[in-house]
N, C-alpha and C. Protein backbone atom coordinates (compact mmCIF):
# COMPACT_ATOMS: atom_id res chain seq x y z
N UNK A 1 11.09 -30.15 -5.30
CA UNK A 1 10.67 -31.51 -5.49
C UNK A 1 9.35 -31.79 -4.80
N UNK A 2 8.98 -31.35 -3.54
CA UNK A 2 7.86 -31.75 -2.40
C UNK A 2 7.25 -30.47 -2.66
N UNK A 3 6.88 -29.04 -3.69
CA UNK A 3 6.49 -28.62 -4.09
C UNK A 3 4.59 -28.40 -3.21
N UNK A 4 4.18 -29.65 -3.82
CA UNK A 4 2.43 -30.11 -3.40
C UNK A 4 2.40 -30.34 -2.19
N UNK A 5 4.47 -30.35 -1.20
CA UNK A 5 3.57 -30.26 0.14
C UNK A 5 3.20 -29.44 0.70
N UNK A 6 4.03 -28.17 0.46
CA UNK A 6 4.04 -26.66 0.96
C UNK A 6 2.73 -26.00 1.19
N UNK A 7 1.70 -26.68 0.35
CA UNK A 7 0.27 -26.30 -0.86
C UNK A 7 -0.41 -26.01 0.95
N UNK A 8 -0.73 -27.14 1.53
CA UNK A 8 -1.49 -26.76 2.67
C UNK A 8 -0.41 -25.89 3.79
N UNK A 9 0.42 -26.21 4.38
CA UNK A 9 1.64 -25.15 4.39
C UNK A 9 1.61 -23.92 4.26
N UNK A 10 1.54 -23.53 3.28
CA UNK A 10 1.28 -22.04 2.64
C UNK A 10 0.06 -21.84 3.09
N UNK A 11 -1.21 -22.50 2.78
CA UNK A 11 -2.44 -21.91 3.15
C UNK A 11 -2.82 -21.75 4.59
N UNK A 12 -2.07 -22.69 5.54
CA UNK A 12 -2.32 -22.56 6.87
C UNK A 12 -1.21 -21.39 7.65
N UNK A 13 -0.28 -20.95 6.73
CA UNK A 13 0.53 -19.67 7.15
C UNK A 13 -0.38 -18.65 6.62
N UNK A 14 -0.99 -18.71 5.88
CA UNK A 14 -1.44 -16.99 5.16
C UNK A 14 -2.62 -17.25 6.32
N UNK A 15 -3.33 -18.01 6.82
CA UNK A 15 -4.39 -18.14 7.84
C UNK A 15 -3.91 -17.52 9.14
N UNK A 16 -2.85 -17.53 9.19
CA UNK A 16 -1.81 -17.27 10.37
C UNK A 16 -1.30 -16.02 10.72
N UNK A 17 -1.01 -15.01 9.09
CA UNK A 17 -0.53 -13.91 9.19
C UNK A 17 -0.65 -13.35 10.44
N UNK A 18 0.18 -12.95 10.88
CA UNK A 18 0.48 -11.48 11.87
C UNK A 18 -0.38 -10.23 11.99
N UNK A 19 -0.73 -9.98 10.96
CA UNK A 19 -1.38 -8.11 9.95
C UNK A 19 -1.61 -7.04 10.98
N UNK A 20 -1.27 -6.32 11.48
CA UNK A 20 -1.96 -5.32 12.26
C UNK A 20 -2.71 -4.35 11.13
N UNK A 21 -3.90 -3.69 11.90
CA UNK A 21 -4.69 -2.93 11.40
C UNK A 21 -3.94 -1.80 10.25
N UNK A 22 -2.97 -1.43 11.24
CA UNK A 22 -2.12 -0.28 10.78
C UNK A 22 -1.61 -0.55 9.57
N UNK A 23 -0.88 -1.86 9.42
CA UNK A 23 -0.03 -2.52 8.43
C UNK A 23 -0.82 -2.01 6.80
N UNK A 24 -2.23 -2.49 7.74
CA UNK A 24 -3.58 -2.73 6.27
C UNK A 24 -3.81 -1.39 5.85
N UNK A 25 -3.96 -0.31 6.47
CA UNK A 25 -3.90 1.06 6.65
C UNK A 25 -3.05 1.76 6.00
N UNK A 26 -1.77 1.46 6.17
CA UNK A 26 -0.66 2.24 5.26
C UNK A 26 -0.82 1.59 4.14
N UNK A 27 -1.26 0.20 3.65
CA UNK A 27 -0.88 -0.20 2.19
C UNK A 27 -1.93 0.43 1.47
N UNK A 28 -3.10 0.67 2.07
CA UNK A 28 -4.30 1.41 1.81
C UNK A 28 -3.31 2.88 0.90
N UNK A 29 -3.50 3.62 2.28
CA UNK A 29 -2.56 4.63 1.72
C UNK A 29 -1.59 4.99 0.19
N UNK A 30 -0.56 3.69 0.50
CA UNK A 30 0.24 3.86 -0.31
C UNK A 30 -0.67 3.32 -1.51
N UNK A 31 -1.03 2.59 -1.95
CA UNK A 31 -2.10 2.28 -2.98
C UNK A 31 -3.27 3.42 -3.09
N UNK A 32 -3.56 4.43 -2.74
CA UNK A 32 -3.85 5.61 -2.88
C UNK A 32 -2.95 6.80 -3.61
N UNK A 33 -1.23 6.76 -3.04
CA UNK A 33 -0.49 7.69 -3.53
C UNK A 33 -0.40 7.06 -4.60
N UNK A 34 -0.12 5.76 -4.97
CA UNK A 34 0.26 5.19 -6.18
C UNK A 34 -1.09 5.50 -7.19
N UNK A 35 -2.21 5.52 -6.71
CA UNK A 35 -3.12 5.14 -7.42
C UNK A 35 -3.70 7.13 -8.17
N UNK A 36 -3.12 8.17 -7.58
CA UNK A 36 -3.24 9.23 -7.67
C UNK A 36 -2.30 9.85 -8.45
N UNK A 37 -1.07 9.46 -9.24
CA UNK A 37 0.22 9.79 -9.57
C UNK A 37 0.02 9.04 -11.12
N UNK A 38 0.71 9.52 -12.15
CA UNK A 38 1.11 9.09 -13.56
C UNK A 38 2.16 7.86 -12.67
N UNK A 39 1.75 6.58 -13.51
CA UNK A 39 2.45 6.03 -13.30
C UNK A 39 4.31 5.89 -14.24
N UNK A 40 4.09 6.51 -15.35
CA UNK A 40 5.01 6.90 -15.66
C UNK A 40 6.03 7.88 -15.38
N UNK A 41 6.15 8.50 -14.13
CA UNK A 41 7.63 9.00 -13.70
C UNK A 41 8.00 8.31 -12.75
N UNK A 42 9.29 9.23 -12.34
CA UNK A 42 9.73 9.08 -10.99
C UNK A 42 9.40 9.17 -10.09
N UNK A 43 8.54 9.73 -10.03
CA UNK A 43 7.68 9.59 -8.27
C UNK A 43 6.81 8.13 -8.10
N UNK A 44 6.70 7.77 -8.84
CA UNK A 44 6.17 6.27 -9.23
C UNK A 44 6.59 5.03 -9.04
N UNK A 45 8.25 5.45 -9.49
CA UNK A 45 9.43 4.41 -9.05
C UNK A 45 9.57 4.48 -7.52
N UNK A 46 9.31 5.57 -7.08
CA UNK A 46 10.00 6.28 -5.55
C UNK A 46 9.06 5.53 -5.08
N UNK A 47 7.66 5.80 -4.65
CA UNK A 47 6.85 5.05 -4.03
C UNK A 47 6.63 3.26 -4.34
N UNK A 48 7.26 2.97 -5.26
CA UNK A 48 7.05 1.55 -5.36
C UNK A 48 8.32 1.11 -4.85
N UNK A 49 9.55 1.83 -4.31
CA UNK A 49 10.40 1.80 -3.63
C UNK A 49 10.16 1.48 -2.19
N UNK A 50 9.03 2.54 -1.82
CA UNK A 50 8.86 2.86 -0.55
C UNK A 50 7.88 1.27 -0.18
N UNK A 51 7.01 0.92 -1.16
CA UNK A 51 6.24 -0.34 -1.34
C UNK A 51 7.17 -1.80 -1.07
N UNK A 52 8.34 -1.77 -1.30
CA UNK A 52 9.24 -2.60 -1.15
C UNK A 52 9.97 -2.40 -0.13
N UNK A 53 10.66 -1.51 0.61
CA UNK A 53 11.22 -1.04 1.54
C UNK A 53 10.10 -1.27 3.05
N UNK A 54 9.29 -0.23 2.89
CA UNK A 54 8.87 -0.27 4.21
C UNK A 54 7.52 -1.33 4.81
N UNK A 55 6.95 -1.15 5.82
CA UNK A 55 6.11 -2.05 6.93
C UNK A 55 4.74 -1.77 6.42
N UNK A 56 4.47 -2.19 5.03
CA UNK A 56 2.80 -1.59 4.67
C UNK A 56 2.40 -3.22 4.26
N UNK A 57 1.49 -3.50 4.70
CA UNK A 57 0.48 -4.82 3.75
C UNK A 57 0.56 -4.54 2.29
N UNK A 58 1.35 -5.81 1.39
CA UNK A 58 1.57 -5.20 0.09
C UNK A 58 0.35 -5.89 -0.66
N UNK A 59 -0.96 -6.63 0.20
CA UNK A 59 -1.82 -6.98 -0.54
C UNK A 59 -2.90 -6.03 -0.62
N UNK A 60 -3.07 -5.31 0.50
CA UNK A 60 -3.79 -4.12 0.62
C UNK A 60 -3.82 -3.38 -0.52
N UNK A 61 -2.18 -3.03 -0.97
CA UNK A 61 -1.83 -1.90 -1.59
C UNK A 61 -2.33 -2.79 -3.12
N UNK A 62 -2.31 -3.79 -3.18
CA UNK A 62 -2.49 -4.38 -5.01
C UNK A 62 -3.84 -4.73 -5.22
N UNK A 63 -4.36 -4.40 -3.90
CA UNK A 63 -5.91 -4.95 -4.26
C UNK A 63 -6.66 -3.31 -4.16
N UNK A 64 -6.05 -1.99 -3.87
CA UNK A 64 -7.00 -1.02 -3.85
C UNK A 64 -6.11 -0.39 -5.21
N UNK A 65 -5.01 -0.27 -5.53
CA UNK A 65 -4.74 0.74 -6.51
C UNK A 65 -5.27 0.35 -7.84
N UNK A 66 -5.59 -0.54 -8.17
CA UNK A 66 -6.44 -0.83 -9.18
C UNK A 66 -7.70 0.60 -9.30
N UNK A 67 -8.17 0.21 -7.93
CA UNK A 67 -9.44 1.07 -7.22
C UNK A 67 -9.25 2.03 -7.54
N UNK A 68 -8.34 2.68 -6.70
CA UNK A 68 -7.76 4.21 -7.12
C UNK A 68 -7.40 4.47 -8.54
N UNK A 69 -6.96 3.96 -9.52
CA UNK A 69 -6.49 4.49 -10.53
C UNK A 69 -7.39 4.58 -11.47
N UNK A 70 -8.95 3.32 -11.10
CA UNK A 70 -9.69 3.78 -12.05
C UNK A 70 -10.58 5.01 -11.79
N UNK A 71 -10.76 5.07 -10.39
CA UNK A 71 -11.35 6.60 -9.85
C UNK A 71 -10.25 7.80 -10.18
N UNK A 72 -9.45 7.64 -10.37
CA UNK A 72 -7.74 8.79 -11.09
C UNK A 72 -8.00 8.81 -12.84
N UNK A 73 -8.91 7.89 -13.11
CA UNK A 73 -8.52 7.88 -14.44
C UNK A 73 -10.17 8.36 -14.92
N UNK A 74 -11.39 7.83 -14.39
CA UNK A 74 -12.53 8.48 -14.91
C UNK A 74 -12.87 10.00 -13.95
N UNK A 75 -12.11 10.78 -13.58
CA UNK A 75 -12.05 12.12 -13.66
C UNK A 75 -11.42 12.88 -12.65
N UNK A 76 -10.82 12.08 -11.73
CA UNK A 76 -10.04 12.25 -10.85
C UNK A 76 -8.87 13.50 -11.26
N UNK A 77 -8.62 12.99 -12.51
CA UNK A 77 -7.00 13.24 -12.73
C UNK A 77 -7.27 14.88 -13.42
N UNK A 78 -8.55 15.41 -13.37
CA UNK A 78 -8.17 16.84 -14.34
C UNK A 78 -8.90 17.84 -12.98
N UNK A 79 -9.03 17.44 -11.54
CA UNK A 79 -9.07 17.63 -10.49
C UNK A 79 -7.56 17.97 -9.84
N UNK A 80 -6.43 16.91 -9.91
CA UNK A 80 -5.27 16.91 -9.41
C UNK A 80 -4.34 17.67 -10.71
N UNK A 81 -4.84 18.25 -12.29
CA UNK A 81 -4.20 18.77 -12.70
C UNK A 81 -4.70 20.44 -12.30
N UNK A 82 -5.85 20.44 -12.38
CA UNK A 82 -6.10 22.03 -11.88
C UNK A 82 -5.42 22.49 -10.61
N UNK A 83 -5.67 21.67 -9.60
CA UNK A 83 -4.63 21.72 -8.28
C UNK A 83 -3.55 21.61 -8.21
N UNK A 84 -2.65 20.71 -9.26
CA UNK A 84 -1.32 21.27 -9.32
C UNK A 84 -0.74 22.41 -10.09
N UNK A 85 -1.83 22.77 -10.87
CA UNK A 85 -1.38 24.44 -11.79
C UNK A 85 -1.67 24.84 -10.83
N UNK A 86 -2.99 25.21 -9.64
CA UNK A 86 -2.78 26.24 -9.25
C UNK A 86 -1.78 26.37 -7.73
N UNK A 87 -1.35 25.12 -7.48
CA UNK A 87 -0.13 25.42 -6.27
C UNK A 87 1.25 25.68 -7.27
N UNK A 88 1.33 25.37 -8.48
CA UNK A 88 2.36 25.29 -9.19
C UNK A 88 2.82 26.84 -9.37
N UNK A 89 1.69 27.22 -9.99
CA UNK A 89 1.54 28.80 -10.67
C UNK A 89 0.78 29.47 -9.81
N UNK A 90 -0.49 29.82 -9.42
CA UNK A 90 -0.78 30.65 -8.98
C UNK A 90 -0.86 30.75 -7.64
N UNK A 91 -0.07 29.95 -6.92
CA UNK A 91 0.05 30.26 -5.54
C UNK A 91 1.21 30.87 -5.45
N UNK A 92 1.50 32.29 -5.20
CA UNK A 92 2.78 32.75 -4.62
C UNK A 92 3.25 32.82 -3.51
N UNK A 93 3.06 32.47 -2.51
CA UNK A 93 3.74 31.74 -1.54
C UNK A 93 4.20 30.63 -1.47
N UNK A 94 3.69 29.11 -2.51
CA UNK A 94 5.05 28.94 -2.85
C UNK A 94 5.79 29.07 -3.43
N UNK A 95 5.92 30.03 -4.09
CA UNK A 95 7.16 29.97 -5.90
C UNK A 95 8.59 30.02 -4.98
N UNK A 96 8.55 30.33 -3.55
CA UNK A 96 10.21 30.12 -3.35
C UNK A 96 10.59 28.95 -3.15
N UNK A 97 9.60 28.41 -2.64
CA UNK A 97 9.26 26.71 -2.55
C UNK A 97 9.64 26.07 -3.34
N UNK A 98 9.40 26.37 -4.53
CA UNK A 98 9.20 25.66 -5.93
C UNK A 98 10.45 25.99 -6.44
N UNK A 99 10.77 26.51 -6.19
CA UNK A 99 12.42 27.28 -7.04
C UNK A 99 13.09 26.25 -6.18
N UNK A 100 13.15 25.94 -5.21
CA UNK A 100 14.49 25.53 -4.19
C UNK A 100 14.27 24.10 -4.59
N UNK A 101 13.08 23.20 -4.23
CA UNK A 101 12.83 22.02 -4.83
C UNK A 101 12.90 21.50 -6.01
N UNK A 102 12.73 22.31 -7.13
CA UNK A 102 12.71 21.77 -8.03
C UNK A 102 14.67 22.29 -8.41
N UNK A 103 14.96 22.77 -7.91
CA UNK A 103 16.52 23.37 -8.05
C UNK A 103 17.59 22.46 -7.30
N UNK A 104 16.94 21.26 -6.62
CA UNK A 104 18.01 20.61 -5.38
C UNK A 104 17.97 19.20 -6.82
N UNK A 105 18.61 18.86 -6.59
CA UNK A 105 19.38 17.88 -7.51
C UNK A 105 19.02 16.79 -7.53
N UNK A 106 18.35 15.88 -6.43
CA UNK A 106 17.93 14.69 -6.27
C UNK A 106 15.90 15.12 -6.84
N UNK A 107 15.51 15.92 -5.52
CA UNK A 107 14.05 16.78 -5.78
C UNK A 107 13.73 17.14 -7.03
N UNK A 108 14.67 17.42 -7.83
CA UNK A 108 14.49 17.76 -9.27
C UNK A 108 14.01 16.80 -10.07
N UNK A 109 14.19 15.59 -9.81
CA UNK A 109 14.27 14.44 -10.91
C UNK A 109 13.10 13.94 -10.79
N UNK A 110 12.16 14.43 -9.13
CA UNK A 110 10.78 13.20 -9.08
C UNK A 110 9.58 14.10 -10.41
N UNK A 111 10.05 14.85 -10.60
CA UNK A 111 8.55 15.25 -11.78
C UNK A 111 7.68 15.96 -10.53
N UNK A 112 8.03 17.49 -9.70
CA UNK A 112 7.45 18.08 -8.93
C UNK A 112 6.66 18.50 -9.51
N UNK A 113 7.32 19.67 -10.62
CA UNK A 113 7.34 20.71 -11.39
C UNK A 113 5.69 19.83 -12.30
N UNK A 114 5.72 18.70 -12.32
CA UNK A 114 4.42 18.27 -13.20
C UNK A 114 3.12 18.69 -12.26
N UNK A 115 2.11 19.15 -13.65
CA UNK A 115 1.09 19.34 -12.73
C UNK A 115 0.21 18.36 -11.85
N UNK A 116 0.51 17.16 -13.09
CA UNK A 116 -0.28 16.12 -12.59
C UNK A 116 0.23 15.40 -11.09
N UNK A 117 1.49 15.40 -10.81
CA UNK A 117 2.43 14.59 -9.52
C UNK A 117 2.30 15.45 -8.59
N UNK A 118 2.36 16.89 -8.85
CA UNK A 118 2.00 17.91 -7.51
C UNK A 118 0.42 18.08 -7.45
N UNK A 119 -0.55 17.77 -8.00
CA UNK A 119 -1.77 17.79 -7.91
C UNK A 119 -2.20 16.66 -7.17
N UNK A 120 -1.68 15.17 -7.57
CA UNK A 120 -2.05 13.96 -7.42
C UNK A 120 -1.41 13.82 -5.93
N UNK A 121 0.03 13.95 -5.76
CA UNK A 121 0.04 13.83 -4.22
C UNK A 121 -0.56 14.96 -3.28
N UNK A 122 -0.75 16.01 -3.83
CA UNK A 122 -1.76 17.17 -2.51
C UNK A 122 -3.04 16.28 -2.44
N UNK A 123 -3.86 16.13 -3.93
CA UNK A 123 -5.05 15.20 -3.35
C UNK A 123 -5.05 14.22 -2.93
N UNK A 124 -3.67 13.48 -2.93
CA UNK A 124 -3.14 12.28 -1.92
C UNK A 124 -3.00 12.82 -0.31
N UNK A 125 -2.47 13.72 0.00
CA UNK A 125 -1.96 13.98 1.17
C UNK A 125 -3.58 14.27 1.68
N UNK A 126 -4.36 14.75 0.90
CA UNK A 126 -5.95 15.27 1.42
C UNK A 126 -6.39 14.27 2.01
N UNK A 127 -6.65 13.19 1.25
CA UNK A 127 -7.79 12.54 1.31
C UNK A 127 -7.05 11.03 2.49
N UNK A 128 -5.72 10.95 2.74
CA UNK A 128 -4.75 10.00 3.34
C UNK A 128 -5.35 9.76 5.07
N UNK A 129 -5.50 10.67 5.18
CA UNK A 129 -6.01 10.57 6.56
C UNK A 129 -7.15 9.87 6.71
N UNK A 130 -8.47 10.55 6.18
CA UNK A 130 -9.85 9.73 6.05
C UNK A 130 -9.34 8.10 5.72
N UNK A 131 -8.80 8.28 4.69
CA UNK A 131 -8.99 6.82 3.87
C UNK A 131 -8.09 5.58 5.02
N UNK A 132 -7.20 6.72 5.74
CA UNK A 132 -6.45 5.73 6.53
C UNK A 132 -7.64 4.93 7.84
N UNK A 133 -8.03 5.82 8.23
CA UNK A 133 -9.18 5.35 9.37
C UNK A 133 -9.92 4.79 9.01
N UNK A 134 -10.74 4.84 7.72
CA UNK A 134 -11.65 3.77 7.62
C UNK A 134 -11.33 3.01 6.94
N UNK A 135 -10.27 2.54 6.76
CA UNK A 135 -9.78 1.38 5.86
C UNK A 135 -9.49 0.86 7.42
N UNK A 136 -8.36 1.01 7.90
CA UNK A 136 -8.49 0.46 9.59
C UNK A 136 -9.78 0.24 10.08
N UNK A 137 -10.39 0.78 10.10
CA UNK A 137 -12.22 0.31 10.83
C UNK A 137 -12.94 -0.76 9.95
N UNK A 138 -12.90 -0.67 8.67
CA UNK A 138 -13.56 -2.04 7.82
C UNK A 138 -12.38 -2.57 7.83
N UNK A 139 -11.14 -2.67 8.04
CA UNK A 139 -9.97 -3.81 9.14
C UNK A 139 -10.69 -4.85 9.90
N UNK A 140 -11.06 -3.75 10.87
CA UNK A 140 -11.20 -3.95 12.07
C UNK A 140 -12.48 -5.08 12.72
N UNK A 141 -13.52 -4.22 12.11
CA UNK A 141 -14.93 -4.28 12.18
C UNK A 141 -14.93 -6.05 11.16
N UNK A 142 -14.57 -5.75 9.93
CA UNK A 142 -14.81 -6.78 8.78
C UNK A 142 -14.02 -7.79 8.42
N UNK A 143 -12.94 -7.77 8.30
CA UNK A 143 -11.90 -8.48 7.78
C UNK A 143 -11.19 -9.42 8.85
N UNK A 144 -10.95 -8.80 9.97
CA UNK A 144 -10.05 -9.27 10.60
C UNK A 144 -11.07 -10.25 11.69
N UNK A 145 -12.21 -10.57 11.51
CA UNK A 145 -12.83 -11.56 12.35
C UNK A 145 -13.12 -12.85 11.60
N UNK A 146 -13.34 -12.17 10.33
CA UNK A 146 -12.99 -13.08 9.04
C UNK A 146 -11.87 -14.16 8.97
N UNK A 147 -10.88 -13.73 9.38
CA UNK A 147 -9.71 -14.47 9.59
C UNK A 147 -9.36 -15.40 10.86
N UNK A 148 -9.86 -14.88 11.55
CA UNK A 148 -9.90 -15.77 12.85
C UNK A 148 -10.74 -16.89 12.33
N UNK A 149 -12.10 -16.54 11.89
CA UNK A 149 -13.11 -18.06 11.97
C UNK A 149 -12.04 -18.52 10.70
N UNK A 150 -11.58 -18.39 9.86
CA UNK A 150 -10.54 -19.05 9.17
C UNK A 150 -9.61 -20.06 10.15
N UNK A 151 -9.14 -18.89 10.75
CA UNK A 151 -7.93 -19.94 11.58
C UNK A 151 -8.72 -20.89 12.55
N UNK A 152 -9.54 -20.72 12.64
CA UNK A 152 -10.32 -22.15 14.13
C UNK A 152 -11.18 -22.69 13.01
N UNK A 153 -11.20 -22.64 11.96
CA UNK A 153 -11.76 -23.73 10.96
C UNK A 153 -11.04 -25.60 11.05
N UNK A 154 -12.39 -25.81 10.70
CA UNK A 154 -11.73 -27.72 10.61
C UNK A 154 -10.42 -27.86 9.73
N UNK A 155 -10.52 -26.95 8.56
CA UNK A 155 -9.07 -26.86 7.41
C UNK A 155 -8.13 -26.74 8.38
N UNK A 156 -7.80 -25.60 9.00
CA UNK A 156 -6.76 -25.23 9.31
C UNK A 156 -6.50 -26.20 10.48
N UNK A 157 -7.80 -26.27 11.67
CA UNK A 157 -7.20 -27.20 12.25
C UNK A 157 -6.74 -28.88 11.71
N UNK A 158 -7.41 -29.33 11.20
CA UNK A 158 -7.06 -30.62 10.21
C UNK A 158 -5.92 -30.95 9.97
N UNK A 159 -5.35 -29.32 9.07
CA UNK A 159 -3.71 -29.31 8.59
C UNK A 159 -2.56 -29.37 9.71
N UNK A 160 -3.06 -28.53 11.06
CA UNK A 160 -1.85 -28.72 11.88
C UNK A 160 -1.62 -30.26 12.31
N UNK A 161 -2.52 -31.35 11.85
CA UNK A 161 -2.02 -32.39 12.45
C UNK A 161 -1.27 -33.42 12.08
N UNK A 162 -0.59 -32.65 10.82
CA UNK A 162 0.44 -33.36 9.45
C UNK A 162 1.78 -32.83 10.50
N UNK A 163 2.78 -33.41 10.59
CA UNK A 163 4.39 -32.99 11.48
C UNK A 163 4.56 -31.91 10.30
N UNK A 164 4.55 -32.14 8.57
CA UNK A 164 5.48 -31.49 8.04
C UNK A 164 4.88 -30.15 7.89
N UNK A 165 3.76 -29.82 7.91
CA UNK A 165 2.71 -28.51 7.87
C UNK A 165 3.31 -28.13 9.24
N UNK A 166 3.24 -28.49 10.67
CA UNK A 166 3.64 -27.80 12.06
C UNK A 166 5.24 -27.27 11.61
N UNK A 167 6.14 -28.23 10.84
CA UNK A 167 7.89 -27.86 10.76
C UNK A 167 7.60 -26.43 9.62
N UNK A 168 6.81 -26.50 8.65
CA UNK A 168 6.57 -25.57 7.52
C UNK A 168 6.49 -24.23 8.49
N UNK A 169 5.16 -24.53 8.93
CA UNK A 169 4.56 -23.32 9.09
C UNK A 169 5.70 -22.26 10.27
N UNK A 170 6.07 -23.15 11.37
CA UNK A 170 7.12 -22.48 12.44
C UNK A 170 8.74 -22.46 11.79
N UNK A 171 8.98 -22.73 10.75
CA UNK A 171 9.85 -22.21 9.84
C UNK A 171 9.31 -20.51 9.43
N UNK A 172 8.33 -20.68 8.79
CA UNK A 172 7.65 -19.06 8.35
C UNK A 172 7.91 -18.71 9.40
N UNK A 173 7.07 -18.89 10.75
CA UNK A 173 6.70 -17.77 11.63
C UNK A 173 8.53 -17.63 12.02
N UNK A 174 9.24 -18.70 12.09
CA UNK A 174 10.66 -17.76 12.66
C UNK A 174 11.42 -16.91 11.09
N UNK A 175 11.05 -17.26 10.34
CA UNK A 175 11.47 -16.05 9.19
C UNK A 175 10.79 -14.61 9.56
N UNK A 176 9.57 -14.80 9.72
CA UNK A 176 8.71 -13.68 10.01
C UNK A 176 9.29 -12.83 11.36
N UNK A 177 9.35 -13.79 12.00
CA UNK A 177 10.23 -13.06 13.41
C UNK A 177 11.42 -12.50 13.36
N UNK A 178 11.87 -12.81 11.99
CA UNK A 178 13.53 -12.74 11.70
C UNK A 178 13.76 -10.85 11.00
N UNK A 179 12.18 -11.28 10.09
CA UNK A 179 12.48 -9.94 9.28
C UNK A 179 11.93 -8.61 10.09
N UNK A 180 10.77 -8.84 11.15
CA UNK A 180 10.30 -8.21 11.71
C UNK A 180 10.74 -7.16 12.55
């Protein structure tokens, strides 16, 4: 019903967020594995599992896999298929690897055995580290000072001086504390 009051409410909580660097960092990440993988299998479902389940910034992750998938899609992707033929096939040290994983019953079902999902997460697992640090550093450095002059803005201060915006917003923050 009070819908239009929430309006400043909402905007003076997202001013508010919590975010640690890290948070921004893993969604990075995971919007990397996602963004490196056919989105049509099971390993696709699994990580958008893991996107729902675990402690990653899920705006991070919806604002870079776009990123990633169009860098996966203008030539990325026949990079992560050569690399998964050749850990697939011509690496023999793992073929016992590959026999046991793709032979275990649950492991079987994510689409290992594809070239493209074993290509796409090795050049995921490659490149995860770099991308994690400097996505944390333009965090760090860029974004996150950004948000502060947000929060000591006239808006935000303005809004805390409505009662029902102060009851809104410390409603969130004890949900936030709740799920945390």
């Amino acid at each position: 019903m009070y819908q239009f009051v929430n309006i400043p409410a909402r905007v003076l909580s997202i001013l508010q967020l919590y975010i640690t660097p890290g948070q921004v960092a893993r969604g990075v990440c995971l919007g990397l594995f996602l963004g490196f993988i056919p989105f049509n299998g099971p390993m696709a479902g699994l990580l958008f599992i893991f996107f729902l389940i675990f402690k990653v910034n899920r705006f991070s992750t919806v604002i870079v896999l776009p990123l990633f998938k169009l860098v996966y899609i203008l030539g990325v992707w026949r990079i992560a298929e050569s690399l998964g033929g050749y850990l697939l096939i011509d690496v023999r040290f793992f073929s016992g690897f590959w026999s046991v994983v793709t032979g275990l019953p649950i492991l079987a079902l994510l689409d290992l055995n594809n070239t493209l999902v074993a290509g796409g997460l090795a050049l995921s697992f490659i490149f995860c580290l770099p991308v994690y640090f400097i996505s944390k550093v333009i965090y760090i450095k860029g974004i996150e000072p950004r948000f502060k002059d947000l929060q000591n803005s006239k808006l935000a201060r303005g809004l805390t001086r409505f009662k029902f915006v102060n009851k809104v917003v410390a409603r969130m923050d004890y949900i936030r504390s709740k799920t945390e």
